[in-house]
N, C-alpha and C. Protein backbone atom coordinates (compact mmCIF):
# COMPACT_ATOMS: atom_id res chain seq x y z
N UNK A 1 0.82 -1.18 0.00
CA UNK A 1 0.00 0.00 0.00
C UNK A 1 0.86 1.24 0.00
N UNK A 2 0.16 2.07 -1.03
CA UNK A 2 1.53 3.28 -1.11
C UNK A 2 0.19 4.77 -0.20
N UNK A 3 0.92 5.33 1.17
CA UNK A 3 0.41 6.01 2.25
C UNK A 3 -0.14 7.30 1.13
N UNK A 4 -1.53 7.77 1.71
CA UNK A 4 -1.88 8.88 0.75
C UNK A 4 -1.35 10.12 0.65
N UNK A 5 -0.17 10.16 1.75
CA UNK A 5 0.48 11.88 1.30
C UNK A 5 1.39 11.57 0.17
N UNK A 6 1.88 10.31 0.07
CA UNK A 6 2.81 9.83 -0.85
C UNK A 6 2.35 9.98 -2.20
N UNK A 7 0.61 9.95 -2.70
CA UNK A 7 0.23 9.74 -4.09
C UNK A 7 0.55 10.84 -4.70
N UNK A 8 0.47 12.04 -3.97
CA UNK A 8 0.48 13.32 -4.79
C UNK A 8 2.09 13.25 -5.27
N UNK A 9 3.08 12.74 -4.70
CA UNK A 9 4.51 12.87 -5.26
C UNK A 9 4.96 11.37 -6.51
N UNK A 10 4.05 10.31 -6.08
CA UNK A 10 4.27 9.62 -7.21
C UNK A 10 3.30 9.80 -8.39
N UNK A 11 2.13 10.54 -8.48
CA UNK A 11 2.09 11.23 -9.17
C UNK A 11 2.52 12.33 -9.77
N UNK A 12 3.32 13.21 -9.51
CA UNK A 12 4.21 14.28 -10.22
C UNK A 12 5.12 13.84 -10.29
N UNK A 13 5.92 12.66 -10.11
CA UNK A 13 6.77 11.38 -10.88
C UNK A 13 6.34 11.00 -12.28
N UNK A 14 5.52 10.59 -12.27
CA UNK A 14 4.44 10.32 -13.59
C UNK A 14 4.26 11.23 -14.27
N UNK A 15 3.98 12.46 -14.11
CA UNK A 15 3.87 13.66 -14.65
C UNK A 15 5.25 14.20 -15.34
N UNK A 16 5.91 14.07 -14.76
CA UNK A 16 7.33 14.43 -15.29
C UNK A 16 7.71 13.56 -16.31
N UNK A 17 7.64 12.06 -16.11
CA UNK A 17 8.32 11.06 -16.80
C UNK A 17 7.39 11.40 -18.27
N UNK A 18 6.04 11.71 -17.84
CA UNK A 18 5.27 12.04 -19.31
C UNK A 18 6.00 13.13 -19.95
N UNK A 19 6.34 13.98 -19.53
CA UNK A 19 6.60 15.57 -19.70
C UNK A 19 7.54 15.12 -20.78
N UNK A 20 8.45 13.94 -20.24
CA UNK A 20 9.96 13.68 -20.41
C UNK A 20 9.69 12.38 -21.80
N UNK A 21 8.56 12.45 -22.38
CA UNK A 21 8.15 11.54 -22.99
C UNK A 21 7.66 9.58 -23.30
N UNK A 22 8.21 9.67 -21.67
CA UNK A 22 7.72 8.35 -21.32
C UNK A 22 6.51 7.82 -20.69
N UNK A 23 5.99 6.99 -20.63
CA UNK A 23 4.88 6.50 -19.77
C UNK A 23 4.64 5.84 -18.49
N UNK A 24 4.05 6.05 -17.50
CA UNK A 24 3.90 5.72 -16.67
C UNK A 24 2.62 4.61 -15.89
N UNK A 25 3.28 3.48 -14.93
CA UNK A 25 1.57 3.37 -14.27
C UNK A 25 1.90 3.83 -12.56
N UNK A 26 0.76 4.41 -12.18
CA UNK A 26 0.92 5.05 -10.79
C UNK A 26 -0.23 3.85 -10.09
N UNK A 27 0.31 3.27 -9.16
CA UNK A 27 -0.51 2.29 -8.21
C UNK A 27 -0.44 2.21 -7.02
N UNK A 28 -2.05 2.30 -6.31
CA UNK A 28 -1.81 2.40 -4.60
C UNK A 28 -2.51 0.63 -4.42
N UNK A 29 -1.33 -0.38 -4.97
CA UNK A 29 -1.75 -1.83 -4.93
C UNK A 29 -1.52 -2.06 -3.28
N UNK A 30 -2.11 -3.01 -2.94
CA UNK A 30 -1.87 -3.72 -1.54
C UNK A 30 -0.64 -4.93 -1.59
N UNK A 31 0.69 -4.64 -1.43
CA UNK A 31 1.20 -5.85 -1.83
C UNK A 31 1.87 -6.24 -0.52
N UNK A 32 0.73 -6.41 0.53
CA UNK A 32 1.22 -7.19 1.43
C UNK A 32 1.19 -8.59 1.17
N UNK A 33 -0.28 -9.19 0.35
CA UNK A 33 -0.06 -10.96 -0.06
C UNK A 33 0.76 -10.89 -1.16
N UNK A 34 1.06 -12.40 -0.66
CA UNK A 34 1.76 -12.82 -2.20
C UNK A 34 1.04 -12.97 -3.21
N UNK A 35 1.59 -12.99 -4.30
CA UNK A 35 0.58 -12.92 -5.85
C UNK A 35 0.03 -11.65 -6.03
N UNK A 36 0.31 -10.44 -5.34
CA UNK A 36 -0.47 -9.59 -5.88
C UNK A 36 0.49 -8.77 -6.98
N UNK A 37 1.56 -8.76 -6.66
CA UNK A 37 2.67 -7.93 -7.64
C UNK A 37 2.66 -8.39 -8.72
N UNK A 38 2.66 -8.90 -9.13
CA UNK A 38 2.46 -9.87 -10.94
C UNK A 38 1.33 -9.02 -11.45
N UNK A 39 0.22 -9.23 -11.27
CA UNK A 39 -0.76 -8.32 -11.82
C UNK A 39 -0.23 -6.65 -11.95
N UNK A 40 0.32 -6.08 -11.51
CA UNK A 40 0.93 -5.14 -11.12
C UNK A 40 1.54 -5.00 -12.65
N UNK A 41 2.90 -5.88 -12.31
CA UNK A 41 4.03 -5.66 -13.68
C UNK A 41 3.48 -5.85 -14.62
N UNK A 42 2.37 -7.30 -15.19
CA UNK A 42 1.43 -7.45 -16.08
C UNK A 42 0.75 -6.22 -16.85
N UNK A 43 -0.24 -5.46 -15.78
CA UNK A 43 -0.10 -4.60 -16.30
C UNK A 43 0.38 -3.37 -17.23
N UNK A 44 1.71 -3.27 -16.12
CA UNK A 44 2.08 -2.31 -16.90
C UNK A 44 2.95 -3.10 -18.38
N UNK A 45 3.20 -4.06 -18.36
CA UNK A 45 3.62 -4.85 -19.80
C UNK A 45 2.28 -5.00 -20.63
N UNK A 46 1.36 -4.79 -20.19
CA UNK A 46 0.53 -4.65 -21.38
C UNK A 46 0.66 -3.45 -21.86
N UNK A 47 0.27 -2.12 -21.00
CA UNK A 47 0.01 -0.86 -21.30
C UNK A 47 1.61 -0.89 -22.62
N UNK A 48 2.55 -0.81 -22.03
CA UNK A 48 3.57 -0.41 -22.93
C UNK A 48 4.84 -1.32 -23.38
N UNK A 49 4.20 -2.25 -23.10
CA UNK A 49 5.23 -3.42 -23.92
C UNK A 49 6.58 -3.74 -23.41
N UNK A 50 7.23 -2.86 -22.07
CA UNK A 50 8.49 -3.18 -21.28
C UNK A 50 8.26 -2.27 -20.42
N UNK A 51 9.30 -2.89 -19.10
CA UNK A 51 9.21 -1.87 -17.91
C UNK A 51 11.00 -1.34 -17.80
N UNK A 52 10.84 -0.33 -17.67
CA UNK A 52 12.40 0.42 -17.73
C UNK A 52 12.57 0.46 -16.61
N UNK A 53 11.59 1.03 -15.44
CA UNK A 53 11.98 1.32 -13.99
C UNK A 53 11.15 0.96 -13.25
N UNK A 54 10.93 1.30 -12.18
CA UNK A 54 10.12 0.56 -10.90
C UNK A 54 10.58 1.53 -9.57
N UNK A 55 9.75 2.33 -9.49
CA UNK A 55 9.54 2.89 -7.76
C UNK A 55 9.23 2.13 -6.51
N UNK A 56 9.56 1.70 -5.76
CA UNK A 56 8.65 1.68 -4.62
C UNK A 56 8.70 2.54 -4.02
N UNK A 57 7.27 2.51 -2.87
CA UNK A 57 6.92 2.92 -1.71
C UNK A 57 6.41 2.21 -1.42
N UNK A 58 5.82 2.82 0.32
CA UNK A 58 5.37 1.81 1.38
C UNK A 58 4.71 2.84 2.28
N UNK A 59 3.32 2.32 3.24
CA UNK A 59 2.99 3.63 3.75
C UNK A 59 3.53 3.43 5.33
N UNK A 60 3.43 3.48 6.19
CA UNK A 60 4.05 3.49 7.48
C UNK A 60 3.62 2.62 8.68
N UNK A 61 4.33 1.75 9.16
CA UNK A 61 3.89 0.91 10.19
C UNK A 61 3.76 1.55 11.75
N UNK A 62 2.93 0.51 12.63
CA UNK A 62 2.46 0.93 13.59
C UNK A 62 3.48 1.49 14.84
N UNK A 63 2.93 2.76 15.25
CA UNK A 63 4.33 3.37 16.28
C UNK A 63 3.71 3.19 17.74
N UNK A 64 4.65 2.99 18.41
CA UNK A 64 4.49 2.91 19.89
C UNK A 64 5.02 2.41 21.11
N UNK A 65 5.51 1.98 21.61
CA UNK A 65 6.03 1.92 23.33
C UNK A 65 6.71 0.25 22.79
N UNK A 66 7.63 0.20 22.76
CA UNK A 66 8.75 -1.11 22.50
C UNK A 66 7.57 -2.53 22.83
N UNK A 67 7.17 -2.42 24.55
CA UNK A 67 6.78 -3.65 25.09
C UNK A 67 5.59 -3.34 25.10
N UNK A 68 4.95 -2.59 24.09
CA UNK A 68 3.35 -2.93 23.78
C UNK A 68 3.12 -3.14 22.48
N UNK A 69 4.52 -3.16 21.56
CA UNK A 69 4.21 -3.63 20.00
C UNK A 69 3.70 -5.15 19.91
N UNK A 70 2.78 -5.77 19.56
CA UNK A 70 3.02 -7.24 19.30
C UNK A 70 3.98 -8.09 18.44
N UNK A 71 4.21 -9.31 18.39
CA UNK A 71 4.42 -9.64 17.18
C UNK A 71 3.85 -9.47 15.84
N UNK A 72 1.77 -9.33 15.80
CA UNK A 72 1.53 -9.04 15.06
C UNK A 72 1.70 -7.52 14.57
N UNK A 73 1.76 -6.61 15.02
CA UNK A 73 2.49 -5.45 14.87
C UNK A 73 3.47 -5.27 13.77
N UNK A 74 4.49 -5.85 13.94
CA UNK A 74 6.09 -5.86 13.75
C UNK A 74 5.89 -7.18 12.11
N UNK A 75 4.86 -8.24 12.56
CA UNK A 75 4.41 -8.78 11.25
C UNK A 75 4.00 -7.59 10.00
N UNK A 76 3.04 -7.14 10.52
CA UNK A 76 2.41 -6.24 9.67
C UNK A 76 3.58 -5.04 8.90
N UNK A 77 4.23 -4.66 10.16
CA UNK A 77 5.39 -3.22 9.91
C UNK A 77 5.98 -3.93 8.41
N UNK A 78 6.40 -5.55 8.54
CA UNK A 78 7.53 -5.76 8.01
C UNK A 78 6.49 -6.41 6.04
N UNK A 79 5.22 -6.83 6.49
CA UNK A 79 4.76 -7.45 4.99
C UNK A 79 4.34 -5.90 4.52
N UNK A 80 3.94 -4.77 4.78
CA UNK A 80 4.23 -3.94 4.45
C UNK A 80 5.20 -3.15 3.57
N UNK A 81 6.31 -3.00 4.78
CA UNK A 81 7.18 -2.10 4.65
C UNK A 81 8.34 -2.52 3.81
N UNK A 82 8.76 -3.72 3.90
CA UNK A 82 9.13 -4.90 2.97
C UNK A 82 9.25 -5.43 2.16
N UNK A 83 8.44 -6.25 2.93
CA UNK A 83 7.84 -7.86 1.71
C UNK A 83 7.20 -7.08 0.60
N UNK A 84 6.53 -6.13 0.87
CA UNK A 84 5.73 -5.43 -0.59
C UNK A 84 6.33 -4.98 -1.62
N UNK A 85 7.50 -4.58 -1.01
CA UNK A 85 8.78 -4.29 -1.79
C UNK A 85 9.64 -5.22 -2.78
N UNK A 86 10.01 -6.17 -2.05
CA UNK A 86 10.48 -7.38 -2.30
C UNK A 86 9.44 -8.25 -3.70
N UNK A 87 8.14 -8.34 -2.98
CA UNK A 87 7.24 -8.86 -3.67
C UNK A 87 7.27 -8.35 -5.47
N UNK A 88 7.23 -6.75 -5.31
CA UNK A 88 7.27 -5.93 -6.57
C UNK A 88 8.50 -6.30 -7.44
N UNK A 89 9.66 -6.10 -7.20
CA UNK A 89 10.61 -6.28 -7.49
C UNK A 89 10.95 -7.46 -7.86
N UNK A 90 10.52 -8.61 -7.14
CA UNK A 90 11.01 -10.10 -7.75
C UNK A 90 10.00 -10.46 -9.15
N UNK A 91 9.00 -10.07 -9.26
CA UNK A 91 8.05 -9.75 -10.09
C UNK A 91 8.34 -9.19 -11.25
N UNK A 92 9.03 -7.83 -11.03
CA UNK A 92 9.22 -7.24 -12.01
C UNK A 92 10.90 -7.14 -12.43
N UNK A 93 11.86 -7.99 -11.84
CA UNK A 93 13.39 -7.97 -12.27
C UNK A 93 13.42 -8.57 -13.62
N UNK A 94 12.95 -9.82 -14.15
CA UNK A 94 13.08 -10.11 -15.30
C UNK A 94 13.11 -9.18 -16.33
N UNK A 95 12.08 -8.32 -16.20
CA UNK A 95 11.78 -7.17 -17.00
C UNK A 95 12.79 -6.03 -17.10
N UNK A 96 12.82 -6.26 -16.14
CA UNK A 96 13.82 -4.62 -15.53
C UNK A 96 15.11 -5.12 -16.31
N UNK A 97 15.58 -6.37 -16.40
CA UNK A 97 16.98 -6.99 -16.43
C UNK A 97 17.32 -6.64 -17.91
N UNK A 98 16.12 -7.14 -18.87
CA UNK A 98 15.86 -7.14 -20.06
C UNK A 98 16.35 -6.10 -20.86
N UNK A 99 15.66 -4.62 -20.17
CA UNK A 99 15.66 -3.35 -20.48
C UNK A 99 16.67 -2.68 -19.87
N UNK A 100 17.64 -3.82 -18.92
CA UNK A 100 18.58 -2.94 -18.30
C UNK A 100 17.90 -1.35 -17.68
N UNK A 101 17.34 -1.74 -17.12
CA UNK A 101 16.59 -0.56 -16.23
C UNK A 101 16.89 -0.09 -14.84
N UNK A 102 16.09 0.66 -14.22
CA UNK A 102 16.44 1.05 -12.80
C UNK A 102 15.30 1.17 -12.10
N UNK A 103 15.71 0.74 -10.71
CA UNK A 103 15.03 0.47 -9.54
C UNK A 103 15.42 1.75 -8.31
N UNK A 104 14.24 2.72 -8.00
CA UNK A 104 14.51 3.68 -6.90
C UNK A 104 13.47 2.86 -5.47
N UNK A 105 14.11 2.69 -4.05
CA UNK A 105 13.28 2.13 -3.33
C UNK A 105 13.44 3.42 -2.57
N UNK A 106 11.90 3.80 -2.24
CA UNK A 106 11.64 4.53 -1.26
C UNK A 106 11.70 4.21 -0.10
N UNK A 107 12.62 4.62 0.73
CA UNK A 107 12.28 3.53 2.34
C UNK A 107 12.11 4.86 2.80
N UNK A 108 13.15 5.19 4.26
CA UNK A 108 12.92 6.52 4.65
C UNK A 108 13.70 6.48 6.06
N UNK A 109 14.22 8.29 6.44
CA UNK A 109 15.44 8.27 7.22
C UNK A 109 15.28 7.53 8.59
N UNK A 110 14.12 6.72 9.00
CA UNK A 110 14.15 6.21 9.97
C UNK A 110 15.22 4.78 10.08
N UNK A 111 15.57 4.87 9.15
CA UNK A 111 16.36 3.78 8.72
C UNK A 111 17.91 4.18 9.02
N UNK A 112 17.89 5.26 9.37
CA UNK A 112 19.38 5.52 9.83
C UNK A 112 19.27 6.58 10.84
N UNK A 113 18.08 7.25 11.55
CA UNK A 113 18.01 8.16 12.52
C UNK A 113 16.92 7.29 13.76
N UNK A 114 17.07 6.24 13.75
CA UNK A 114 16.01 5.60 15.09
C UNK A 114 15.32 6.48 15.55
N UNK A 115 14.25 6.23 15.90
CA UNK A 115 13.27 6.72 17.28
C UNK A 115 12.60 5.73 18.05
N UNK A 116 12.49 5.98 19.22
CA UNK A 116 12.33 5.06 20.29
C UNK A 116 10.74 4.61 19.88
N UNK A 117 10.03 5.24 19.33
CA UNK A 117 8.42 5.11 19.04
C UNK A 117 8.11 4.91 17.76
N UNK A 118 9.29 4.72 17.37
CA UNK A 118 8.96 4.21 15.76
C UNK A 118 10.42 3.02 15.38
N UNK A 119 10.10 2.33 16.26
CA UNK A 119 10.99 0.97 16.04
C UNK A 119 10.81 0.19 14.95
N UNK A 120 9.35 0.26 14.72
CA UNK A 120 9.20 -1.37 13.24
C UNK A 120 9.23 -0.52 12.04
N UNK A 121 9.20 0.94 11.73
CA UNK A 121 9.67 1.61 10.78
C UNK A 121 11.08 1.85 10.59
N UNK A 122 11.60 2.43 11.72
CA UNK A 122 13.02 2.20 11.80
C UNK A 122 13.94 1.14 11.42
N UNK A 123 13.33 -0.31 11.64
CA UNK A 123 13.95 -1.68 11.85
C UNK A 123 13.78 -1.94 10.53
N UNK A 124 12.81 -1.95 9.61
CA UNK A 124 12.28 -2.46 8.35
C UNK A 124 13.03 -1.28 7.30
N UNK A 125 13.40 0.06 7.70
CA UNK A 125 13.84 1.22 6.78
C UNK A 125 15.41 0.62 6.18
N UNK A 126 15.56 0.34 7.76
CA UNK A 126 17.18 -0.22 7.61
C UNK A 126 17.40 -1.53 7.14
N UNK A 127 16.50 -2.33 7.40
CA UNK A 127 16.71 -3.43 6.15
C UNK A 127 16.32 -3.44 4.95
N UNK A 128 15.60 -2.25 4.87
CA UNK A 128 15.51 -1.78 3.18
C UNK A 128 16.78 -1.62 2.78
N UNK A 129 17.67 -0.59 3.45
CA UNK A 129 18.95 -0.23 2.86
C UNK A 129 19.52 -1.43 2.90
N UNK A 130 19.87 -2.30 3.77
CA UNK A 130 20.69 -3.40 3.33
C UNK A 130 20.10 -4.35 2.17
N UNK A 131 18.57 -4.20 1.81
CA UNK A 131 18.19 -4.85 0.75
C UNK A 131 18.84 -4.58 -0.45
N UNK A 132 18.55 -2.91 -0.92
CA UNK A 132 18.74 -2.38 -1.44
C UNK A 132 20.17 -2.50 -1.65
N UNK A 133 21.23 -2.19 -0.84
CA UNK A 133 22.68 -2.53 -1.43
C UNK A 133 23.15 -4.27 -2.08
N UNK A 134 22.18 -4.87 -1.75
CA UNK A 134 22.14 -6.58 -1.81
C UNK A 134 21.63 -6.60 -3.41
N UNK A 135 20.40 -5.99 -3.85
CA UNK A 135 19.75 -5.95 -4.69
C UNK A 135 21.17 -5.22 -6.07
N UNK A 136 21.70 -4.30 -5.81
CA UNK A 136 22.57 -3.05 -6.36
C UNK A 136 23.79 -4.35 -7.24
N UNK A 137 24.05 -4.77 -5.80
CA UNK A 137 25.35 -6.00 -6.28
C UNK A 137 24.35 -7.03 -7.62
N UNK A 138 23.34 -7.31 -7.68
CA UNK A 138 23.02 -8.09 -8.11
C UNK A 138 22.47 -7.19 -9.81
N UNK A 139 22.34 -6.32 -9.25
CA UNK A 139 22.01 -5.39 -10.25
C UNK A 139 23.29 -4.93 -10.82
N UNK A 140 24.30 -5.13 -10.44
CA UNK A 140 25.36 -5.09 -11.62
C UNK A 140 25.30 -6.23 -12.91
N UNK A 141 25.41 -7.20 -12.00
CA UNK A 141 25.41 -8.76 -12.80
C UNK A 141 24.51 -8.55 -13.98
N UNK A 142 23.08 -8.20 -13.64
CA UNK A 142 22.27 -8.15 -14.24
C UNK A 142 21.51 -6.81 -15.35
N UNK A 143 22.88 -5.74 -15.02
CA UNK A 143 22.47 -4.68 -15.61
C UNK A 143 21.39 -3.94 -14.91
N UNK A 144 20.98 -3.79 -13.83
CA UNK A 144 19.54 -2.63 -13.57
C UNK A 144 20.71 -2.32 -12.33
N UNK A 145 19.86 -0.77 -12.46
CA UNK A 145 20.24 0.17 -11.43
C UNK A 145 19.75 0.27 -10.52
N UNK A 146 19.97 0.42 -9.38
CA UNK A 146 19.29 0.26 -7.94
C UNK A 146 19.53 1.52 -7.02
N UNK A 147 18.92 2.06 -6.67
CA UNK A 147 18.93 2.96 -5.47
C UNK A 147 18.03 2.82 -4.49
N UNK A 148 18.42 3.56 -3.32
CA UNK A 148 17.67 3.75 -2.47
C UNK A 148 17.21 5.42 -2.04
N UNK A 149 16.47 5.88 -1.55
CA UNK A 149 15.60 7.38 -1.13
C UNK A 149 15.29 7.28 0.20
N UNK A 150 16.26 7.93 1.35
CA UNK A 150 15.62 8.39 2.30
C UNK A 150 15.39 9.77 2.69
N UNK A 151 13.95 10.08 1.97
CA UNK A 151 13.65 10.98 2.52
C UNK A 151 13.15 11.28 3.95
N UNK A 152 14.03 12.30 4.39
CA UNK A 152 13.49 12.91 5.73
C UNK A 152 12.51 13.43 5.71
N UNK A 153 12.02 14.94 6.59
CA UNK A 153 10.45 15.10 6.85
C UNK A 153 10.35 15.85 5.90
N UNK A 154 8.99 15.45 5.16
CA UNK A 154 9.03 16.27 4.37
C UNK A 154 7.28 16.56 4.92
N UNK A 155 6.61 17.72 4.48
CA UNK A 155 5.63 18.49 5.45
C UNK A 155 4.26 18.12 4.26
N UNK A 156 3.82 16.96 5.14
CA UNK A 156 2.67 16.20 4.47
C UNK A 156 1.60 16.47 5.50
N UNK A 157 -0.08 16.33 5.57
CA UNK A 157 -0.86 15.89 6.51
C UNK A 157 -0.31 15.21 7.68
N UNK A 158 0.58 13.77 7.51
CA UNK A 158 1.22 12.85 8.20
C UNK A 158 2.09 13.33 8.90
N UNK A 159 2.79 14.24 8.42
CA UNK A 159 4.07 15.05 9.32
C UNK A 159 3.36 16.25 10.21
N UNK A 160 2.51 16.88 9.87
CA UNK A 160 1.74 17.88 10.41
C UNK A 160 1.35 17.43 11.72
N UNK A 161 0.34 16.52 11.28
CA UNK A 161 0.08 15.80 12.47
C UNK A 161 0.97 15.05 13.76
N UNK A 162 2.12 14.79 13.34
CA UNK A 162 2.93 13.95 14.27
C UNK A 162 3.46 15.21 14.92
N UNK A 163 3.63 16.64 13.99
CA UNK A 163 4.54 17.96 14.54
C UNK A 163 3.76 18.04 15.75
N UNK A 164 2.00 17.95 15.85
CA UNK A 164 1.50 18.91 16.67
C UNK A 164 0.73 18.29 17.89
N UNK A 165 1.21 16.88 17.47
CA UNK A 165 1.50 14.87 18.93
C UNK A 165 2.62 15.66 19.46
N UNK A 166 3.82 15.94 18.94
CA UNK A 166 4.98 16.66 19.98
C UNK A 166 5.03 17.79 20.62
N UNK A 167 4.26 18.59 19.82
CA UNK A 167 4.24 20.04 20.84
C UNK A 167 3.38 20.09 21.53
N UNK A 168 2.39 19.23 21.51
CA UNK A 168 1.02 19.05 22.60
C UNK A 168 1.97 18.25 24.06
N UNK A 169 2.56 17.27 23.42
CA UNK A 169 3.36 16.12 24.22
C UNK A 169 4.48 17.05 25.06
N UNK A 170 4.86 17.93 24.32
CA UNK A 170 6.20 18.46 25.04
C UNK A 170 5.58 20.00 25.79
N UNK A 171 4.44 20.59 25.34
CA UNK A 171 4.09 21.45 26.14
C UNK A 171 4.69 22.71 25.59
N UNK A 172 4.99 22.26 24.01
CA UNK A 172 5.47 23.56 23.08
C UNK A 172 4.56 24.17 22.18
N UNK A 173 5.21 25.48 21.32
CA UNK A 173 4.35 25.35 20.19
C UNK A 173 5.52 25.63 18.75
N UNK A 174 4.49 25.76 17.75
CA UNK A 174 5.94 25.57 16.57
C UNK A 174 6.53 26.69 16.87
């Protein structure tokens, strides 16, 4: 699932890549089960006959107090934040390999700046990056380009809201 402050920027992704004369598909798929990413790449191999690149995103797992996360919690953070990732990508590498293409994974700076209340985002960001450098090596072999994107805060609904959980919490204002 790609989080809804996120659509408006992978849409002006799309927008650009049109601008730039290419085509795009923009999808808020659920790829926490398996089998759902195939339909996905399918897609877009129908619309235009090869896939050059591949974005992910992911929308954000559950935050809160270490010894009140569950396992199912930390399940969810990770088929999410992850596996959805993973899922897309194993799906769509053949393709990508073909066209010698490139892969940008959106994870995000929790992946290298911890917070005590956002552990299964944090934990899953940072095994994005080690995915992602795992994926890169393999993406030599195979010709596709791999990166990773951690964007920090950037001032969405989602960030708004968490700004004004802390200044209520801390007894500030902006």
């Amino acid at each position: 699932g790609v989080q809804t402050c996120a659509l408006p920027i992978l849409e002006a992704v799309a927008a650009e890549v049109k601008k730039l004369g290419g085509e795009a598909v923009v999808s808020t798929a659920d790829l926490r089960q398996p089998g759902t990413a195939q339909p996905l790449v399918d897609t877009a191999l129908k619309a235009f006959g090869r896939l050059d690149f591949v974005i992910t995103n992911a929308g954000t797992a559950k935050m809160g107090d270490f010894t009140e996360l569950t396992d199912a919690d930390w399940a969810e953070g990770f088929d999410l934040k992850f596996f959805g990732h993973i899922r897309l990508l194993r799906a769509a590498w053949k393709q990508l390999a073909a066209s010698q293409g490139s892969v940008v994974i959106i994870a995000g700076a929790a992946g290298r700046t911890p917070e005590a209340r956002a552990m299964i985002t944090g934990s899953v960001n940072s095994a994005l990056v080690n995915f992602t450098k795992s994926l890169a090596a393999l993406g030599v072999k195979d010709k596709v380009r791999v990166n990773a994107v951690l964007p920090g805060a950037i001032r969405t609904a989602r960030y708004e809201g968490r700004l004004k959980r802390a200044m209520a919490s801390l007894g500030v204002d902006a």
